[in-house]
N, C-alpha and C. Protein backbone atom coordinates (compact mmCIF):
# COMPACT_ATOMS: atom_id res chain seq x y z
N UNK A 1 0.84 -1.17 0.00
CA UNK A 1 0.00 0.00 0.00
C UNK A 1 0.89 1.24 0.00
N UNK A 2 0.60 2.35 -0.93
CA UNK A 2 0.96 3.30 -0.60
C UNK A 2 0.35 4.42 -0.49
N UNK A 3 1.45 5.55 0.84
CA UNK A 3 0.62 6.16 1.74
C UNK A 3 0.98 7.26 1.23
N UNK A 4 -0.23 8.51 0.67
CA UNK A 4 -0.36 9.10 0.07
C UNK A 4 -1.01 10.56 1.30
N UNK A 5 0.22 11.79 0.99
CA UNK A 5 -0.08 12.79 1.72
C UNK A 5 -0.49 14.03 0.66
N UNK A 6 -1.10 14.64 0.64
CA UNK A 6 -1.03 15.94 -0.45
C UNK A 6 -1.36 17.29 0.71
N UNK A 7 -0.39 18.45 0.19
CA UNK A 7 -0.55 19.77 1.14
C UNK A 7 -0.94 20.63 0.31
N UNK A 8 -1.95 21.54 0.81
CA UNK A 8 -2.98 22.46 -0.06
C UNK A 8 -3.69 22.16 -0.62
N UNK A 9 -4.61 20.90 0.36
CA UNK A 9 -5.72 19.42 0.00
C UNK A 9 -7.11 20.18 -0.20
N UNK A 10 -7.12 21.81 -0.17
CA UNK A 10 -8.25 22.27 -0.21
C UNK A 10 -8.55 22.55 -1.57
N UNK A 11 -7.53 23.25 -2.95
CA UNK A 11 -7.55 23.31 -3.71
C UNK A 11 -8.00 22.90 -4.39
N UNK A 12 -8.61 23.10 -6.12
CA UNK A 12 -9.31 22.28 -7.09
C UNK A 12 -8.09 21.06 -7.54
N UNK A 13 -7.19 21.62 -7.91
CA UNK A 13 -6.15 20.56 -8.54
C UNK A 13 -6.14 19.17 -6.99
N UNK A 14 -5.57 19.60 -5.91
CA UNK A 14 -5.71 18.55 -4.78
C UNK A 14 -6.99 17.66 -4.70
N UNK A 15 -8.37 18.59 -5.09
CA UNK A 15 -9.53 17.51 -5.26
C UNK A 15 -9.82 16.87 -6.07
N UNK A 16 -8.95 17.10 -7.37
CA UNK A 16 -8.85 16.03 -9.06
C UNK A 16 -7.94 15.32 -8.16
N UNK A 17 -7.28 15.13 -7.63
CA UNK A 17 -5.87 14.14 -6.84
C UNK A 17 -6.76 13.18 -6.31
N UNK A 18 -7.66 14.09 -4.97
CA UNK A 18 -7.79 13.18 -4.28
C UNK A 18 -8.78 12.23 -4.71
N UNK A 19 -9.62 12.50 -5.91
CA UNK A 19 -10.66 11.49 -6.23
C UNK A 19 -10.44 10.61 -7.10
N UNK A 20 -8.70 10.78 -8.06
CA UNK A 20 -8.39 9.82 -8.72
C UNK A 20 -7.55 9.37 -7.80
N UNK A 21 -6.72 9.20 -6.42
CA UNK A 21 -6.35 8.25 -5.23
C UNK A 21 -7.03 7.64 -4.62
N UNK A 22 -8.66 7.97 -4.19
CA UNK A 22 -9.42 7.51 -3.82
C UNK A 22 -10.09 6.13 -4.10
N UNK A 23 -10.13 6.16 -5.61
CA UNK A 23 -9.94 4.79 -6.69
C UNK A 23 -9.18 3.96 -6.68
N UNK A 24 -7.77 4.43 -6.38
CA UNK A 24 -6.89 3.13 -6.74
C UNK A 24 -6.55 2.39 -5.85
N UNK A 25 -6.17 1.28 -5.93
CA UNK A 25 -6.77 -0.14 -4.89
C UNK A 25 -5.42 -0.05 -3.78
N UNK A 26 -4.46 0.51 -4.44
CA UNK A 26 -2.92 0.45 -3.77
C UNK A 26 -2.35 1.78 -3.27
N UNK A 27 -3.55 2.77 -3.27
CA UNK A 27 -3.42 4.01 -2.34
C UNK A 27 -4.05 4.09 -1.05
N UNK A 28 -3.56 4.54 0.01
CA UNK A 28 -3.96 4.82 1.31
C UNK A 28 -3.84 6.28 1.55
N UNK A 29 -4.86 7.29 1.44
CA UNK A 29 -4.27 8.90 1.78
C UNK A 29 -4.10 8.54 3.63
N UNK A 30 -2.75 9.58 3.73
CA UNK A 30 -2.04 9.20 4.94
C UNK A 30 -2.52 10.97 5.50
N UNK A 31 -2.44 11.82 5.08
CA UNK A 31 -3.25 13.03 5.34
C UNK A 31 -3.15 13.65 4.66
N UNK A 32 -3.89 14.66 5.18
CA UNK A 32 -4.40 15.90 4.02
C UNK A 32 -4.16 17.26 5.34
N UNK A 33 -3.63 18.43 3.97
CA UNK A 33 -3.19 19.76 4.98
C UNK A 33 -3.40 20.71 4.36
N UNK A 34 -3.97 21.95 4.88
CA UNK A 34 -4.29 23.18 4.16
C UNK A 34 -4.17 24.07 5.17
N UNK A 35 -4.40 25.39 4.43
CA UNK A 35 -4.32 26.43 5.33
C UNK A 35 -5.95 26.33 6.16
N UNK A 36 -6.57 25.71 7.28
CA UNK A 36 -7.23 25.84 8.06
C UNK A 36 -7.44 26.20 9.07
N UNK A 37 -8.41 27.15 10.33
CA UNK A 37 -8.39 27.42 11.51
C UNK A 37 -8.16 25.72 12.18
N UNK A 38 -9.03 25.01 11.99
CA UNK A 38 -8.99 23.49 12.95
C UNK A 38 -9.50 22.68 11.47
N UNK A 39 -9.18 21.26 12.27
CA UNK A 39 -9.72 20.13 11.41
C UNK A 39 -10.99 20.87 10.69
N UNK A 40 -11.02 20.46 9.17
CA UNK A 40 -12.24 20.26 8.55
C UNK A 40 -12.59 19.06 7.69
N UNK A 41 -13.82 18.12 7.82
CA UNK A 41 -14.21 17.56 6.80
C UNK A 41 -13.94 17.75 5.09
N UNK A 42 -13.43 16.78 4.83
CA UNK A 42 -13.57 17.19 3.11
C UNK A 42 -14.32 17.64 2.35
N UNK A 43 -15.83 16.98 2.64
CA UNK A 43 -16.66 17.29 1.86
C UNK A 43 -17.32 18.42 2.08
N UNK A 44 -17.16 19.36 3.18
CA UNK A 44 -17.12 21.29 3.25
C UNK A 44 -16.20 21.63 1.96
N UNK A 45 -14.87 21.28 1.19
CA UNK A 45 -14.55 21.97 -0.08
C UNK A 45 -15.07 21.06 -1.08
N UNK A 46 -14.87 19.52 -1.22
CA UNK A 46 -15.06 18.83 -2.22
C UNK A 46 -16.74 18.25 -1.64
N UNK A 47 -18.01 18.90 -2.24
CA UNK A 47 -19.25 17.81 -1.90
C UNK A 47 -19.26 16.88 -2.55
N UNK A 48 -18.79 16.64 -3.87
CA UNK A 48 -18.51 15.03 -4.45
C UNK A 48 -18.10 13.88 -3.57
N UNK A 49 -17.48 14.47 -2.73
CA UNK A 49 -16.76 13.56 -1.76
C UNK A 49 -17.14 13.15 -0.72
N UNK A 50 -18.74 13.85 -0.54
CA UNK A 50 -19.09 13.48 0.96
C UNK A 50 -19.20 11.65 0.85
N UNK A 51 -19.33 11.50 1.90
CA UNK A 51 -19.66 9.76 1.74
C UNK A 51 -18.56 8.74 1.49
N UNK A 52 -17.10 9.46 1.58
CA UNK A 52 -16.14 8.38 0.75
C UNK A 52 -15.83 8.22 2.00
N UNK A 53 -15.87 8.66 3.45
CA UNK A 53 -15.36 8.17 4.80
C UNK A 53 -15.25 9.27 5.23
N UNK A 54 -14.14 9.28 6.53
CA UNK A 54 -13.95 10.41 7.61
C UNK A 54 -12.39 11.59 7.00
N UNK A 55 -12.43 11.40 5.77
CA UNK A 55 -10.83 12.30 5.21
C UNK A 55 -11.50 13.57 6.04
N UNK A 56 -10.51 14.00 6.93
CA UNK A 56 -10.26 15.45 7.33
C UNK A 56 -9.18 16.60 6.80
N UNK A 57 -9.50 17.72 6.48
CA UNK A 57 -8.04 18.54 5.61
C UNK A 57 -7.94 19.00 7.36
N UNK A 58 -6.83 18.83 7.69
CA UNK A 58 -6.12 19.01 9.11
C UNK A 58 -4.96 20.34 9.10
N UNK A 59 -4.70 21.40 10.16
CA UNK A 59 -4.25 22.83 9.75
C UNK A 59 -2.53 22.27 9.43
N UNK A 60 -1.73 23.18 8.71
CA UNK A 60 -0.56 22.56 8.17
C UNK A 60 0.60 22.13 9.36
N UNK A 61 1.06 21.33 9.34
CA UNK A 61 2.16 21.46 10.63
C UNK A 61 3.25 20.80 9.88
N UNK A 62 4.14 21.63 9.48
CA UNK A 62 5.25 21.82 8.80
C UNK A 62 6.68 20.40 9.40
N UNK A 63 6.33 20.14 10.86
CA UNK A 63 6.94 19.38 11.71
C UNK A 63 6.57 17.97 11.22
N UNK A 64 5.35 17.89 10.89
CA UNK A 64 4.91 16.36 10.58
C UNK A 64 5.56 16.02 8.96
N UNK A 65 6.08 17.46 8.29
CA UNK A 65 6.33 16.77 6.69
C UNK A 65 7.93 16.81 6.66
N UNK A 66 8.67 16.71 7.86
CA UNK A 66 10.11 16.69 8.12
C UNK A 66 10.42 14.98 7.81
C-alpha cells in the first residue's frame, strides 16, 4: 500500500488528486493539509466527496512533513 499525503488538500487541482487516489486499490491517503483554523471535513470543499469516509483537511504542521 501506498501512503499518500497531499498539502494544499483544499484546492481544485488537490480535489482532481484526491478522487483519482481515492480509486486506486494500492493508495492509502495518509493526510491531508491546508491552510485551516482546525480540522475540517472534506466534503465542506469537495461535496462530491461526501460519503467516501472520515478524510479530514487538518491545519498545516510543517513538523509532521520533516
Amino acid at each position: 500500500m501506498i501512503q499518500v499525503g497531499i498539502l494544499g488538500a483544499k484546492g481544485y487541482a488537490s480535489g482532481e488528486a484526491l478522487r483519482w487516489l481515492l480509486g486506486h486499490p494500492e493508495v492509502e491517503i495518509a493526510c491531508l493539509m491546508a491552510r485551516v483554523d482546525a480540522p475540517t471535513p472534506v466534503a465542506e470543499f469537495f461535496p462530491a466527496l461526501r460519503g467516501v469516509g472520515d478524510l479530514v483537511i487538518e491545519p498545516v504542521d510543517l513538523k509532521l512533513l520533516a
